[in-house]
Protein backbone atom coordinates (compact mmCIF):
# COMPACT_ATOMS: atom_id res chain seq x y z
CA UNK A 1 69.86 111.92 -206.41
CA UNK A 2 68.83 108.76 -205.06
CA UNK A 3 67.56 108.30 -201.02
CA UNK A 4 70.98 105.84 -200.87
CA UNK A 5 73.27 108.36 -202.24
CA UNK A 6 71.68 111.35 -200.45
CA UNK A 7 72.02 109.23 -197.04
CA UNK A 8 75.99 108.26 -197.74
CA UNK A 9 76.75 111.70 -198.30
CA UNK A 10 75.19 113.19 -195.11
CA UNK A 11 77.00 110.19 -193.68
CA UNK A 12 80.56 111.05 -194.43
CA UNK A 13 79.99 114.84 -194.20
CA UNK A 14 78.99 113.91 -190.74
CA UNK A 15 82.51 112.02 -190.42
CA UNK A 16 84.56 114.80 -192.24
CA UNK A 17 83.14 116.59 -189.39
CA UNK A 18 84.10 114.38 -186.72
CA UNK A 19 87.49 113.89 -188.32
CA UNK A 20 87.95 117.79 -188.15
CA UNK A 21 86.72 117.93 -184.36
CA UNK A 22 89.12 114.99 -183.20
CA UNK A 23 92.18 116.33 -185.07
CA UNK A 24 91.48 120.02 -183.97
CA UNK A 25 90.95 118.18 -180.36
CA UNK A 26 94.54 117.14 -180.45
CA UNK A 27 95.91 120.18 -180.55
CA UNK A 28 93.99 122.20 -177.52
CA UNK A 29 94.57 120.42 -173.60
CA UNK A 30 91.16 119.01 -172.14
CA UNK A 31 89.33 121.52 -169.96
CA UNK A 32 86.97 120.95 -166.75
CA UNK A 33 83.99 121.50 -169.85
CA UNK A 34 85.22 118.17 -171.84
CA UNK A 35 85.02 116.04 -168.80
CA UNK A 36 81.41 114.72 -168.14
CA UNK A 37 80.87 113.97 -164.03
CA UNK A 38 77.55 112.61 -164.78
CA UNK A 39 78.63 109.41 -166.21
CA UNK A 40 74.74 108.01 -165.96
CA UNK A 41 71.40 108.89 -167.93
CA UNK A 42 67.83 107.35 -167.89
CA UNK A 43 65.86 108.44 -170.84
CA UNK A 44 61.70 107.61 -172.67
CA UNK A 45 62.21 107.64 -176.08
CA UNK A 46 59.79 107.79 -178.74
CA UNK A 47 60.30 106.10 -181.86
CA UNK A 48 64.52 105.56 -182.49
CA UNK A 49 65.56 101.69 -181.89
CA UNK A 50 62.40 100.81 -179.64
CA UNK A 51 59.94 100.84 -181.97
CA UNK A 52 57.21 103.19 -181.03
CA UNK A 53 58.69 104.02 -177.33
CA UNK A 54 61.15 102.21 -174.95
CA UNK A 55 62.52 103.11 -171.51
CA UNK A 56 66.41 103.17 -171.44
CA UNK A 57 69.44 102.95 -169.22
CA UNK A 58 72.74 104.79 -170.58
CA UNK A 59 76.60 104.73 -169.33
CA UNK A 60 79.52 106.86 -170.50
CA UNK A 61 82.04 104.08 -170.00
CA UNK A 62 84.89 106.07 -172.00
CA UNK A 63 85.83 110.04 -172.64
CA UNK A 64 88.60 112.06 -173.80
CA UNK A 65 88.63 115.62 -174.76
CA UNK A 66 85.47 116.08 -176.61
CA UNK A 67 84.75 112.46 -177.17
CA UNK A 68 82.79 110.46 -175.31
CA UNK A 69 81.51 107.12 -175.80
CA UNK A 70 77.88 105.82 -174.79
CA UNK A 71 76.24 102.03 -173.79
CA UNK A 72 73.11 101.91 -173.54
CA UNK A 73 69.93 99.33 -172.60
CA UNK A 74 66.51 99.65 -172.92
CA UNK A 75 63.02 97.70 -173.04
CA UNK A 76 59.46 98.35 -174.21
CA UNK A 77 56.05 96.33 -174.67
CA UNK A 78 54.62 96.79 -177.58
CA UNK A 79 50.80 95.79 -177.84
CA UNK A 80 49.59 93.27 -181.22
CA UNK A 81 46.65 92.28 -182.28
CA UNK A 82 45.85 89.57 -184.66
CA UNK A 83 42.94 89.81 -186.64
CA UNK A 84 43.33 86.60 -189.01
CA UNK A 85 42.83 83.76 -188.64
CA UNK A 86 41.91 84.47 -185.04
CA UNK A 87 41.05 87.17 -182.85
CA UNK A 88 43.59 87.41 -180.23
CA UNK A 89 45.78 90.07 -178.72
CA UNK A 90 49.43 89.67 -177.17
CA UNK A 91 52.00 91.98 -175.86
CA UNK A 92 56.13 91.51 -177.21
CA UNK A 93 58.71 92.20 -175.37
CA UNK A 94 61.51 94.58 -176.95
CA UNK A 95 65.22 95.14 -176.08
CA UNK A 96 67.44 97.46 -177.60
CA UNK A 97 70.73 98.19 -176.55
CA UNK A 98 73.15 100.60 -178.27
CA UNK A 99 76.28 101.97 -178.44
CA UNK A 100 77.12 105.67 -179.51
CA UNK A 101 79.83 108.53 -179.84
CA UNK A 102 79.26 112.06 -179.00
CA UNK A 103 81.85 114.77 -179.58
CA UNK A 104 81.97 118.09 -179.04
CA UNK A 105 82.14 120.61 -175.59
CA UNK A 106 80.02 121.96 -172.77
CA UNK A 107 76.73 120.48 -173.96
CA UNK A 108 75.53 120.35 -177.13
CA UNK A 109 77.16 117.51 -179.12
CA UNK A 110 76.63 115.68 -182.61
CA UNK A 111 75.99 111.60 -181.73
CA UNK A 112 76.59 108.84 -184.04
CA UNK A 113 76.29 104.97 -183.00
CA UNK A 114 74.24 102.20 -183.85
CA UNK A 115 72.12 99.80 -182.11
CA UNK A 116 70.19 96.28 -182.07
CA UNK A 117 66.74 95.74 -181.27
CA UNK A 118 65.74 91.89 -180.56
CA UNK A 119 61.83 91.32 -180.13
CA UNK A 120 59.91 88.07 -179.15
CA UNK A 121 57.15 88.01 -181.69
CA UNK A 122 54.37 85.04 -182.95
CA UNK A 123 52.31 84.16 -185.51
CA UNK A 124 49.09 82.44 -185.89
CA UNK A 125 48.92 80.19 -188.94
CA UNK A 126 46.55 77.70 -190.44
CA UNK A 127 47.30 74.10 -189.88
CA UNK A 128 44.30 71.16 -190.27
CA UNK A 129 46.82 69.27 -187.91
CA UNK A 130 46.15 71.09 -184.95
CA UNK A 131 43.73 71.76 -182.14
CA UNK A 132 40.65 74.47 -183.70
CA UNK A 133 43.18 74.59 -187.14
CA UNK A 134 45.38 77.63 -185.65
CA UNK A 135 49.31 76.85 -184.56
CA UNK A 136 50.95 79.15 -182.83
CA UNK A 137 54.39 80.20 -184.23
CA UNK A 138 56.95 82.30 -182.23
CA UNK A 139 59.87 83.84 -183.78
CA UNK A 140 62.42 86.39 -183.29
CA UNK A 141 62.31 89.73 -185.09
CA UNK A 142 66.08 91.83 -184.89
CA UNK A 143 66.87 94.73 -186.43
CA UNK A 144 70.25 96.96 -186.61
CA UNK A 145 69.78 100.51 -185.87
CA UNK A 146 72.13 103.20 -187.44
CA UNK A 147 72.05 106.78 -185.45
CA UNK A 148 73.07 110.34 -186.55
CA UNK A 149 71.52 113.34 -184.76
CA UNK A 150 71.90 116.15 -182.10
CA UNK A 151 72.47 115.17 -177.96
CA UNK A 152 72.15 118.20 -175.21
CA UNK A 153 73.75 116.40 -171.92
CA UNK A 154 75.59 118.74 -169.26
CA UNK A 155 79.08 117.74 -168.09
CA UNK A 156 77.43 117.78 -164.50
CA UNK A 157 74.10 116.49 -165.20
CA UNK A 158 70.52 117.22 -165.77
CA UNK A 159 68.05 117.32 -168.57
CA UNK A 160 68.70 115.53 -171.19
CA UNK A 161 67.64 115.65 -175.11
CA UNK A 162 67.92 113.64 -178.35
CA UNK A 163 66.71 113.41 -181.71
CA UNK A 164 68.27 111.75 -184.48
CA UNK A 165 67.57 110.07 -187.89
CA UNK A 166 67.34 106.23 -187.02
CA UNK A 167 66.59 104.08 -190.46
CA UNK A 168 65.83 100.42 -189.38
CA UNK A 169 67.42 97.40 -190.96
CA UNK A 170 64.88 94.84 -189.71
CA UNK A 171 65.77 90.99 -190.02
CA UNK A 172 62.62 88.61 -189.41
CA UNK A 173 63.84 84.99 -188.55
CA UNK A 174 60.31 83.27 -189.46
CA UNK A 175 61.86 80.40 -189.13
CA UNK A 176 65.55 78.48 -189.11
CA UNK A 177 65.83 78.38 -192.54
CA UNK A 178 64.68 81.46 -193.72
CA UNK A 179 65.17 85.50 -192.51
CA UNK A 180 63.62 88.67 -194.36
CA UNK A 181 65.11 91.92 -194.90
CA UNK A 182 63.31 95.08 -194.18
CA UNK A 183 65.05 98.84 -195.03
CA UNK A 184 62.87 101.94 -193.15
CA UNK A 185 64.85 104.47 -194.69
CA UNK A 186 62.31 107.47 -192.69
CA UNK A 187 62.66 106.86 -188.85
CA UNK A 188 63.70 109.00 -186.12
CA UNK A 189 63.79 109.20 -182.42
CA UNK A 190 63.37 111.68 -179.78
CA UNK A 191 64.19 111.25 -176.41
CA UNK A 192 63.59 112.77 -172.77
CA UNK A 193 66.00 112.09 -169.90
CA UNK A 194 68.00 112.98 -167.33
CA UNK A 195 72.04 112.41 -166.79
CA UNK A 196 73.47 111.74 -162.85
């Protein structure tokens, strides 16, 4: 079975599952363990929809019964260096942002979402038509950033945990007329925070 297929299916098991969870939620009343006081998290994560690491802000800004829904912002500065056709170094700025679901009661939960990463990056190219034969291109790199894995988040705050399974669908605008697809199929992210 192909990576595709094998990815698709884990996919809609996970939404048979969530489809069982929300209909089974219908039938039982909400308890003081589905409602989430700490409404607020702040989180490092490694890998996931920063890149290699991003600080992030989070907000539940809906909830009922076991659902709750997530918005989240983050940034990071990741470090480049160009080797050719110069030697230079230069830092991009990253900001993802990301919206999720988790269901489920208490505090361990199954999260699915998705998220978009926008990053200021440049290029240095050969032209005879400028200054020392090196122009300077800047561009913007995006990429869409599906999410499936495990959250632990108290109702009333605390520690918080993630890891999930992240693939990145990058899109490189190198210039107006022209963007490039990139698939990561093997990404993941853990993350380290704390809910208030």
């Amino acid at each position: 079975m192909s990576l595709s297929k094998k990815c698709m299916l884990f996919a809609f098991m996970g939404f048979l599952m969530i489809s069982q969870n929300k209909l089974s939620a219908q039938s039982e009343p909400e308890t003081e363990a589905d409602i989430f006081t700490a409404k607020n998290s702040v989180h490092a994560e490694l890998l996931g929809n920063s890149g290699l690491y991003g600080l992030h802000y989070g907000r539940i800004f809906h909830q009922k019964d076991k659902l709750k829904l997530v918005a989240s912002l983050g940034f990071s500065l990741q470090f480049q260096r160009e080797i050719q056709p110069i030697h230079s170094s230069y830092v991009i700025p990253i900001f993802p942002v990301e919206v999720t679901a988790f269901w489920g009661r208490s505090r361990h939960h199954l999260e699915v979402g998705s998220g978009y990463t926008a990053a200021l990056n440049r290029r240095f190219i050969f032209d005879e038509n400028y200054p020392n034969n090196i122009r300077e291109q800047v561009y913007l790199n995006q990429a869409l950033v599906p999410r499936i894995g495990y959250r632990y988040q108290k109702p009333e705050g605390g520690f918080l945990f993630r890891v999930g399974y992240t693939p990145i669908i990058g899109i490189s605008s190198s210039n107006s007329s022209e963007n490039i697809f990139n698939i990561f199929p093997y990404w993941f992210g853990i993350s380290l925070g704390y809910s208030f």
